[in-house]
Protein backbone atom coordinates (compact mmCIF):
# COMPACT_ATOMS: atom_id res chain seq x y z
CA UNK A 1 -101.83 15.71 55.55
CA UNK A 2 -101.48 11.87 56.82
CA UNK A 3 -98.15 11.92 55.38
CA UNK A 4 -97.20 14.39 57.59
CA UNK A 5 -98.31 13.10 61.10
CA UNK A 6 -95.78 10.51 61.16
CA UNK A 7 -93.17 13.69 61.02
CA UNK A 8 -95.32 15.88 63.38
CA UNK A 9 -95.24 12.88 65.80
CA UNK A 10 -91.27 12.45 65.76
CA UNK A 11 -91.05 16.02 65.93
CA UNK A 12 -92.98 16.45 68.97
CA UNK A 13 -91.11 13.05 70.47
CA UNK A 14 -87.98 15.06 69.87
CA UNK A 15 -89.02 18.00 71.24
CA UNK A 16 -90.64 15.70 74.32
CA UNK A 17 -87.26 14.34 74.97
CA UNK A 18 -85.63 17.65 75.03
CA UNK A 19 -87.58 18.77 77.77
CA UNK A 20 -87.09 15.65 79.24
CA UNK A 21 -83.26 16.34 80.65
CA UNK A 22 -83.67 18.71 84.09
CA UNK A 23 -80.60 20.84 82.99
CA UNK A 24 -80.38 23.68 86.36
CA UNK A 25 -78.42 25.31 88.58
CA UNK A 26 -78.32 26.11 92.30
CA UNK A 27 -79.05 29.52 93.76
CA UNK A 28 -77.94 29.41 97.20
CA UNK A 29 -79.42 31.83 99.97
CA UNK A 30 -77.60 30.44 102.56
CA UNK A 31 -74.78 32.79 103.49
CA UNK A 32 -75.68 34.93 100.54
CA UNK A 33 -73.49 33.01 98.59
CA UNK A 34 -75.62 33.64 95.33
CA UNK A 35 -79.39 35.58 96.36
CA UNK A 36 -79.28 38.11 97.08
CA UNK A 37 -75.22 39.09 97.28
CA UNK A 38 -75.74 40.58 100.82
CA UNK A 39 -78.04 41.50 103.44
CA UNK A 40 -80.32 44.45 103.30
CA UNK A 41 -79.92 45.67 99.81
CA UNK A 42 -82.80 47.55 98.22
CA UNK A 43 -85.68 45.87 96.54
CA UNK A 44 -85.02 47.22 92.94
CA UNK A 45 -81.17 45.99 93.60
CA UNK A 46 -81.99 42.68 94.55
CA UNK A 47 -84.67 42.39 91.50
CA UNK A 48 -81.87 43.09 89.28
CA UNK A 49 -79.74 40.69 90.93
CA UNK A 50 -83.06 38.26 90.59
CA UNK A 51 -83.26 38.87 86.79
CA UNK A 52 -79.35 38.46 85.86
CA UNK A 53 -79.02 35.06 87.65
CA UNK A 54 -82.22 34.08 85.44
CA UNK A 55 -80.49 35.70 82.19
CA UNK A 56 -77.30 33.53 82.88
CA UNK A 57 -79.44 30.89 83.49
CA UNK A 58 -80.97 31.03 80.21
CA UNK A 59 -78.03 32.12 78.09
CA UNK A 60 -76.29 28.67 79.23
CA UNK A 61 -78.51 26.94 77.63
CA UNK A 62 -80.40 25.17 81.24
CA UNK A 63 -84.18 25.07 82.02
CA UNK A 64 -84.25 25.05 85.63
CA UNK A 65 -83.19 26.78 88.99
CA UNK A 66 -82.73 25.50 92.02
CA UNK A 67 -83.87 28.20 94.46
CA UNK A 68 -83.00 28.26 97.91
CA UNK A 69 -86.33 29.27 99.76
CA UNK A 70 -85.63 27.74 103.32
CA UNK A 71 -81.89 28.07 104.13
CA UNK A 72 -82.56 27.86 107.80
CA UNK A 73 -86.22 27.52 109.15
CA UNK A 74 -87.02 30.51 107.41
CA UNK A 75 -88.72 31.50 104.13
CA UNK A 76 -87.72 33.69 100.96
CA UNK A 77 -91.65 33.89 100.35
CA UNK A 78 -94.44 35.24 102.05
CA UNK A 79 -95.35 32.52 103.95
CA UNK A 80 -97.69 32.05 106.98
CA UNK A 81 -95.67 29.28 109.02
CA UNK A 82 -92.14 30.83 109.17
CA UNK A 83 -89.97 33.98 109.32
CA UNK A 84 -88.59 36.12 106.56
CA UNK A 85 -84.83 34.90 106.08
CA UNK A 86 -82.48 37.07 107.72
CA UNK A 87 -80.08 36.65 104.34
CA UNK A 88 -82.66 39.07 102.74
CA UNK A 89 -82.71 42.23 104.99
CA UNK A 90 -80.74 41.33 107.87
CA UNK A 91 -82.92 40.68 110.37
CA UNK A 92 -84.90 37.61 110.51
CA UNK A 93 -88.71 38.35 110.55
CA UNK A 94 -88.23 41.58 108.67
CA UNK A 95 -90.48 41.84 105.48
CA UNK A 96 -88.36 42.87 103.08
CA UNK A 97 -91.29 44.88 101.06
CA UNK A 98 -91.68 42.12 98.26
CA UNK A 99 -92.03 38.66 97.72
CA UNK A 100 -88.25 36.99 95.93
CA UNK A 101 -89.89 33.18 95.18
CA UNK A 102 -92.69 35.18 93.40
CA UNK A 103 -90.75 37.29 91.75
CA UNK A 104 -88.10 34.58 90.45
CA UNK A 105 -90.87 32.64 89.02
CA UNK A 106 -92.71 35.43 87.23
CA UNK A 107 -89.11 36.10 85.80
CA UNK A 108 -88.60 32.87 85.30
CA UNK A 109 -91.52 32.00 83.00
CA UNK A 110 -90.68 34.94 81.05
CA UNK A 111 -87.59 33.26 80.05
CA UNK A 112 -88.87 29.76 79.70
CA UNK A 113 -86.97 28.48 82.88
CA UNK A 114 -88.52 26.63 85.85
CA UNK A 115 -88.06 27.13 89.42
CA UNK A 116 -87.61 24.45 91.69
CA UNK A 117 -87.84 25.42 95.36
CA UNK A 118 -85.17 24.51 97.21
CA UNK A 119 -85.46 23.57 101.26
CA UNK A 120 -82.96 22.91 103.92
CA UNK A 121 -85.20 20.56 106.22
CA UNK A 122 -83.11 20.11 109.81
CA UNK A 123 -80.59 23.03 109.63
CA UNK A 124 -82.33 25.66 112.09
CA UNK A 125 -79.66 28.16 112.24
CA UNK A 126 -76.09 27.86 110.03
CA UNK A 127 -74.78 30.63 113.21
CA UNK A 128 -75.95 30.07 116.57
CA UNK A 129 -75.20 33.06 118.03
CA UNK A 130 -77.90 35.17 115.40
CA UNK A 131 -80.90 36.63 117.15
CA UNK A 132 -83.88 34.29 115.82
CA UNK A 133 -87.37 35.05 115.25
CA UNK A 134 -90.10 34.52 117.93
CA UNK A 135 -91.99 32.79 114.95
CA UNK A 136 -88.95 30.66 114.40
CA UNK A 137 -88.55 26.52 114.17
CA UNK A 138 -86.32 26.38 116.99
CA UNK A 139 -88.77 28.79 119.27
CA UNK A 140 -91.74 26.75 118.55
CA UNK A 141 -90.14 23.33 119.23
CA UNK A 142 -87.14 24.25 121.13
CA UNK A 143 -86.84 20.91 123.10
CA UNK A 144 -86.03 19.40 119.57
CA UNK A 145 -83.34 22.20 118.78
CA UNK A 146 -79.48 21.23 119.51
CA UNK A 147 -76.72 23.14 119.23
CA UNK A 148 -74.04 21.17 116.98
CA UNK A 149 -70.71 22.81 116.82
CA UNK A 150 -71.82 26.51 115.74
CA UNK A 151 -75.00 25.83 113.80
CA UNK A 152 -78.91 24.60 115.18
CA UNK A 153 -80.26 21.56 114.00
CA UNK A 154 -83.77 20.50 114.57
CA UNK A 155 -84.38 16.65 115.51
CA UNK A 156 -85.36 14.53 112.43
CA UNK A 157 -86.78 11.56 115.23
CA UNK A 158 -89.48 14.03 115.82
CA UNK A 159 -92.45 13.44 114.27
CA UNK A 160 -93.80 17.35 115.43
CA UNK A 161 -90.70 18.62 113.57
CA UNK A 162 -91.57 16.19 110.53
CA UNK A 163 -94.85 17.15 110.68
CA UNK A 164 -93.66 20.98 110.75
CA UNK A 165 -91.91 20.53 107.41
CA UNK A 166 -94.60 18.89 105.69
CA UNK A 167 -96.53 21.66 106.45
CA UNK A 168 -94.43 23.96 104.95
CA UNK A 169 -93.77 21.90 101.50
CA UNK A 170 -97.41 22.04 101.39
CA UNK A 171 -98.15 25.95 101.61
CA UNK A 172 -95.09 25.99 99.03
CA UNK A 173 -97.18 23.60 96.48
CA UNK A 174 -100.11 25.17 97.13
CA UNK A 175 -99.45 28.81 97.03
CA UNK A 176 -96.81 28.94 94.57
CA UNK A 177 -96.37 27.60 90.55
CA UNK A 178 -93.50 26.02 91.31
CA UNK A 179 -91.94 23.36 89.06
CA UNK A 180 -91.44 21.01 92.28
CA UNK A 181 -89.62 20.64 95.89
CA UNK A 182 -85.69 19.69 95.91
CA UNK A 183 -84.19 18.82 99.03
CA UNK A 184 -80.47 19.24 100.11
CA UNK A 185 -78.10 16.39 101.25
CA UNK A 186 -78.51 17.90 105.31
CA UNK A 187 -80.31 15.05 107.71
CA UNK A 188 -78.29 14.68 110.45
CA UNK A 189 -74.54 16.45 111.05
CA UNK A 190 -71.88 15.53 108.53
CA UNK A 191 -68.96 14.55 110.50
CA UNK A 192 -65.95 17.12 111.31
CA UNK A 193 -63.09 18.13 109.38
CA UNK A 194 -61.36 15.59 111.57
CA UNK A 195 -63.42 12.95 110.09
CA UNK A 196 -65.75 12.25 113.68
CA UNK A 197 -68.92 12.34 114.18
CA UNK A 198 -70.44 14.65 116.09
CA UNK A 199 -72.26 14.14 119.13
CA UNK A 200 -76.23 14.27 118.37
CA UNK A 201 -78.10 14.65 121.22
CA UNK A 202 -81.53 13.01 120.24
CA UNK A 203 -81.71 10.02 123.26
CA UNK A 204 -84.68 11.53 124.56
CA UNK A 205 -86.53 11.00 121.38
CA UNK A 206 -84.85 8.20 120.52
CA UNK A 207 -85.80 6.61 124.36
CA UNK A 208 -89.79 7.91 123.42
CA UNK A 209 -89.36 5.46 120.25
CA UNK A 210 -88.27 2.86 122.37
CA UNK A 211 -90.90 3.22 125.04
CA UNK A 212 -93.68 3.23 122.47
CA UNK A 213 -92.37 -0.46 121.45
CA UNK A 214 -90.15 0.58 118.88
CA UNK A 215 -87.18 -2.16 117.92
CA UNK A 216 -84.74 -0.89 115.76
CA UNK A 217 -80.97 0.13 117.04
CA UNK A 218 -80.35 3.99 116.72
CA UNK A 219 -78.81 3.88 113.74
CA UNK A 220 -81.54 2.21 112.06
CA UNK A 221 -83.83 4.56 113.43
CA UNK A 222 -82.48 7.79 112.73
CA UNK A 223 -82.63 5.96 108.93
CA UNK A 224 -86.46 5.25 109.01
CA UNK A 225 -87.19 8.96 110.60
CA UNK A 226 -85.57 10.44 107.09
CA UNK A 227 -87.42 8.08 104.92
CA UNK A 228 -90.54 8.75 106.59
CA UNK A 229 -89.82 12.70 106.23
CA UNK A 230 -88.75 11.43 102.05
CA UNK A 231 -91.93 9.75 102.09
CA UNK A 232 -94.45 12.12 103.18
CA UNK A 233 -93.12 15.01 101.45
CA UNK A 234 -93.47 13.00 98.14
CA UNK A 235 -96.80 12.59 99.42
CA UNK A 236 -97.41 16.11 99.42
CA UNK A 237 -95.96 17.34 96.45
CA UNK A 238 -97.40 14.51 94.55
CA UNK A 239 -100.69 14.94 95.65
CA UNK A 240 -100.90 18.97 94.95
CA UNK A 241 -101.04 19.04 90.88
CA UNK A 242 -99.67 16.88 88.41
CA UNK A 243 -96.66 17.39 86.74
CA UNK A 244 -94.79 18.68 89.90
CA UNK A 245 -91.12 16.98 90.76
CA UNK A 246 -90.19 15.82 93.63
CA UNK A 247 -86.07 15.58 93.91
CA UNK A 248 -83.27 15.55 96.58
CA UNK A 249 -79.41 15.66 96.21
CA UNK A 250 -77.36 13.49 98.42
CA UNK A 251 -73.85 13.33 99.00
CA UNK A 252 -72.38 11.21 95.94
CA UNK A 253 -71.07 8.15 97.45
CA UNK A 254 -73.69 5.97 99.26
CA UNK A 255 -71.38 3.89 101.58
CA UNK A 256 -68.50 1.77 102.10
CA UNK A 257 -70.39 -1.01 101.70
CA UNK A 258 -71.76 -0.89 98.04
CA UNK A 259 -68.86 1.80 96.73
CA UNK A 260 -67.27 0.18 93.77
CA UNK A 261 -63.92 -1.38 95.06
CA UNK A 262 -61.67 1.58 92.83
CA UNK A 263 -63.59 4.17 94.70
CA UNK A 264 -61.88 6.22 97.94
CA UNK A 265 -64.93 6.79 100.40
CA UNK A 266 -64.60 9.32 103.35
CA UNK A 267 -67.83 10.06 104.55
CA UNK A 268 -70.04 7.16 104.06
CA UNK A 269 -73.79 8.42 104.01
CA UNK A 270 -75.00 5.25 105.27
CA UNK A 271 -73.53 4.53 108.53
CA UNK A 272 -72.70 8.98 109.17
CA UNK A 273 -75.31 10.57 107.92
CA UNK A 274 -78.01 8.14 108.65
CA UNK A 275 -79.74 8.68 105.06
CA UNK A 276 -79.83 6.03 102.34
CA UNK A 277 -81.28 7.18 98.71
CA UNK A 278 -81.63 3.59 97.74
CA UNK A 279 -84.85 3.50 99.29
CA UNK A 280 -86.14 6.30 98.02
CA UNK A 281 -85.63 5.35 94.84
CA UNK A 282 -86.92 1.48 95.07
CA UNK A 283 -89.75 2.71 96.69
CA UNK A 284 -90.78 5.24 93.87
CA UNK A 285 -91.10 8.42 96.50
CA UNK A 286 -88.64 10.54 94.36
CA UNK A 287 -89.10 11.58 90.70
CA UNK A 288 -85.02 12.48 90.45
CA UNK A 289 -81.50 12.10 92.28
CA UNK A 290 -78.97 14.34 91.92
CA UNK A 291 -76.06 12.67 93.70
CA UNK A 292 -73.40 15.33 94.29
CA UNK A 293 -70.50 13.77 92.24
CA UNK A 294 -68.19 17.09 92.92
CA UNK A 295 -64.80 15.05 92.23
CA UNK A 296 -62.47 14.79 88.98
CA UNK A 297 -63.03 12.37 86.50
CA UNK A 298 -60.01 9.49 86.81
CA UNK A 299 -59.73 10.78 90.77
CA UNK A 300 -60.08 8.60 93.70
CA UNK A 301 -63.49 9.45 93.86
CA UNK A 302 -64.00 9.13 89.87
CA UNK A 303 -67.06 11.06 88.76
CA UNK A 304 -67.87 8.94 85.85
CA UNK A 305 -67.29 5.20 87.60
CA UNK A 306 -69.97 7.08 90.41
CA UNK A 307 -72.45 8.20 88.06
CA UNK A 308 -72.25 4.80 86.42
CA UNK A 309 -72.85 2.91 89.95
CA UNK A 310 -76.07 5.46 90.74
CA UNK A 311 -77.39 4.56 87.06
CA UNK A 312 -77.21 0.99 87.39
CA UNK A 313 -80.16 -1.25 87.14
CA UNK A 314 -79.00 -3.12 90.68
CA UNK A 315 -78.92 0.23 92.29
CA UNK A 316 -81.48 1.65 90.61
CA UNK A 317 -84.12 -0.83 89.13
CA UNK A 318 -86.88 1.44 88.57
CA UNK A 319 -84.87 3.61 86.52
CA UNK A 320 -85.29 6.86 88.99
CA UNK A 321 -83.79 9.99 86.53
CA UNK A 322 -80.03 10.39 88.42
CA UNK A 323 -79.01 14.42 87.18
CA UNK A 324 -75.57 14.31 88.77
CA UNK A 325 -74.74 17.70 90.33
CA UNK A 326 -71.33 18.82 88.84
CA UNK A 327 -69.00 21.58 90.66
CA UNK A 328 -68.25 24.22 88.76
CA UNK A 329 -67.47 26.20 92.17
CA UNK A 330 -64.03 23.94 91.75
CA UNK A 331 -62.92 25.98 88.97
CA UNK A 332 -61.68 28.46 91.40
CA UNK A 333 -61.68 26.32 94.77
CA UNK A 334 -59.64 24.05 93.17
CA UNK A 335 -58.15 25.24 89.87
CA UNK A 336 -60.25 23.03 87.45
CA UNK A 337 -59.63 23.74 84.29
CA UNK A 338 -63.00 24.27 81.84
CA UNK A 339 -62.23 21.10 80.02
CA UNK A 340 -63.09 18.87 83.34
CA UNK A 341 -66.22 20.23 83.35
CA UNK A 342 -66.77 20.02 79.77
CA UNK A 343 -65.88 16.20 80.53
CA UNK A 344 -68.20 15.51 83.00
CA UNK A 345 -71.40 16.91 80.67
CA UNK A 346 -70.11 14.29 77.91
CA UNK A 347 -69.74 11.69 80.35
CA UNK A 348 -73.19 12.68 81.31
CA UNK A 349 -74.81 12.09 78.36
CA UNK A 350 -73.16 9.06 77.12
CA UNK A 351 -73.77 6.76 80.48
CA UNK A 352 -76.43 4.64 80.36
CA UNK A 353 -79.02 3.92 80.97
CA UNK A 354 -80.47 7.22 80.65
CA UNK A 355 -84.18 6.94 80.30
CA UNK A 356 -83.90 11.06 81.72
CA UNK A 357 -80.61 12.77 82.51
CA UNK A 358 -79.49 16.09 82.44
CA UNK A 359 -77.30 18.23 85.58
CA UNK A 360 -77.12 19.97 88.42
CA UNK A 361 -74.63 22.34 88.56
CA UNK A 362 -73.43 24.03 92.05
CA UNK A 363 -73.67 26.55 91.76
CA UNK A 364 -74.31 29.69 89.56
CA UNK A 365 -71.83 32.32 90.26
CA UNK A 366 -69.06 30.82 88.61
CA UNK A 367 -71.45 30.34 85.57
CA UNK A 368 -72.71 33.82 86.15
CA UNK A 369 -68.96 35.23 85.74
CA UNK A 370 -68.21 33.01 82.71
CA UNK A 371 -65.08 31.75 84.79
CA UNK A 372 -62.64 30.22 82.48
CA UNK A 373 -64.90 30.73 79.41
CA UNK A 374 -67.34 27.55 81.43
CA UNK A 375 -70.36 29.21 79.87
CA UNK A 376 -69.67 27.84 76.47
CA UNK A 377 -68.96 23.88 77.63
CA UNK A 378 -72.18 24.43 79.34
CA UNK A 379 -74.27 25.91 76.37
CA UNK A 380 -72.86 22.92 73.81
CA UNK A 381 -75.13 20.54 75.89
């Protein structure tokens, strides 16, 4: 029997390190791009819906799905601080007769997968012009709603808004066995098709900051007000039960600044979008990055010269787990052929260092419909 426990012990490293790699997908809400496929469908249709995305899921070979829970201020879940998303029955605020989140992670379990719940933080409405909720974000706090271009934003330099999403993060840990809390890449307005920035109208809150002795320049600020938000939402989900993951998924390129000199940057998160995941990472408050590296190898934005940069000791000395997400949608949006995306799970796994790796990939139709034969590139990981 001793003779065996040296085996049993690299067995069970193995089988440690397998588990190890967060290997997911996205399930996107928003729009119904992926849950459910449109508004107002029957319970027992969207179920079915529920339980095919999970069986894809699990015949590619992944552990994990990213659900989305909170597309816009609202909730796929029973919950007591926000409305029932419009994307399931139509009308925001209607109960749609059954709970999705606790029905995807029932399914889940039964097929060995985790769920990861997924929250937009600042979006408050991706249309304006839809009827909202009386219960709604931008009801409650509407002197910290703006309207920016056609969608609602709430104000990330409020701390009642920060405070409001905390809140919700913890009913999420607390009510649900979730596998953790992933954030999206949306903290303040990405900048037009043009290439400007649009006009955010937070001066009132950023004057309050000022009057209260505050010293940094607005840029600056808007950067603290996200890593506080980062910071106590770790807090949160840290503090609930061990074992749960904290993540978020930024745009891939950090800034001009710190690109390496072959890359092409267009927006520069930095300076335009006010969020830097450096921090985050030195400081420990996230247990994963997925940078969202959605560009060819070889391009001008060269997927495997950016997941090198985000995995580098400099960048990232305490050796935060970077799962790069990977675009499958571009094998229709952009005619990828299979064999890129076959590339970019190689490239995955042979860049170091790797203490933990594994993918993201956005999102899970195209993996649902097999398109060009993707499922198998995906299952050989």
């Amino acid at each position: 029997m001793n003779r065996l426990l040296p085996i049993l012990a690299a067995l069970f490293s193995l089988a440690t390190q397998a588990r190890a790699d967060l290997q997911g997908a996205w399930i996107a809400s928003v729009h119904n791009i992926n849950f459910p496929s449109k508004q107002g469908l029957p319970v027992e249709v969207q179920k079915q819906q529920a339980t095919r995305l999970l069986d894809t899921a699990k015949s590619a070979g992944l552990n994990a799905v990213m659900l989305q829970v909170r597309p816009e201020g609202d909730a796929l879940y029973a919950s007591s601080l926000e409305p029932w998303s419009r994307y399931i029955t139509g009308t925001q605020g209607a109960n749609p007769g059954y709970d999705p989140l606790a029905y995807f992670i029932a399914q889940a379990k039964a097929r060995g997968l985790e769920v990861h719940a997924w929250i937009n933080p600042y979006r408050a409405g991706a249309n304006s012009s839809h009827p909202r909720s009386s219960k709604h974000i931008s009801r409650l706090y509407p002197k910290y709603c703006y309207k920016v271009g056609t969608t609602l934003w709430m104000d990330p330099g409020s701390p009642e808004i920060r405070r409001h999403i905390n809140s919700v993060v913890r009913e999420l840990v607390e009510r649900y066995d979730i596998a953790g809390v992933h954030l999206d890449d949306y903290f303040y307005p990405y900048p037009t098709a043009k290439g400007r920035l649009p006009h955010f109208p937070d001066d009132k809150t950023y004057a309050t900051y000022r009057s209260s002795g505050g010293k940094l320049s607005k840029a600056d600020w808007r950067r603290q007000n996200v890593h506080f938000l980062i910071r106590d939402l770790s807090q949160t989900v840290h503090s609930a039960r061990s074992g749960l993951l904290f993540g978020v998924s930024p745009f891939g390129i950090h800034s001009k600044d710190t690109a390496p000199s072959n890359i092409k940057v267009g927006v520069d998160q930095y300076h335009e979008l006010f969020s830097d995941p450096l921090v985050w990472m030195h400081q420990g408050w996230i247990d994963y990055l997925s940078p969202q590296l959605y560009w060819k190898n070889g391009g001008p934005q060269c997927f495997s010269t950016l997941l090198s940069w985000w995995r580098h000791p400099k960048v990232n000395p305490r050796g935060v787990a970077i799962v790069p997400g990977i675009a499958v949608d571009r094998l229709e949006s952009q005619g990828w052929p299979s064999s890129e995306i076959d590339r970019q799970l190689s490239l995955e796994k042979s860049i170091s260092p790797r203490p933990r790796g594994g993918f993201l990939l956005w999102n899970i139709g195209p993996v649902s419909k097999n398109t060009k034969g993707v499922m198998a590139a995906i299952r050989a990981r």
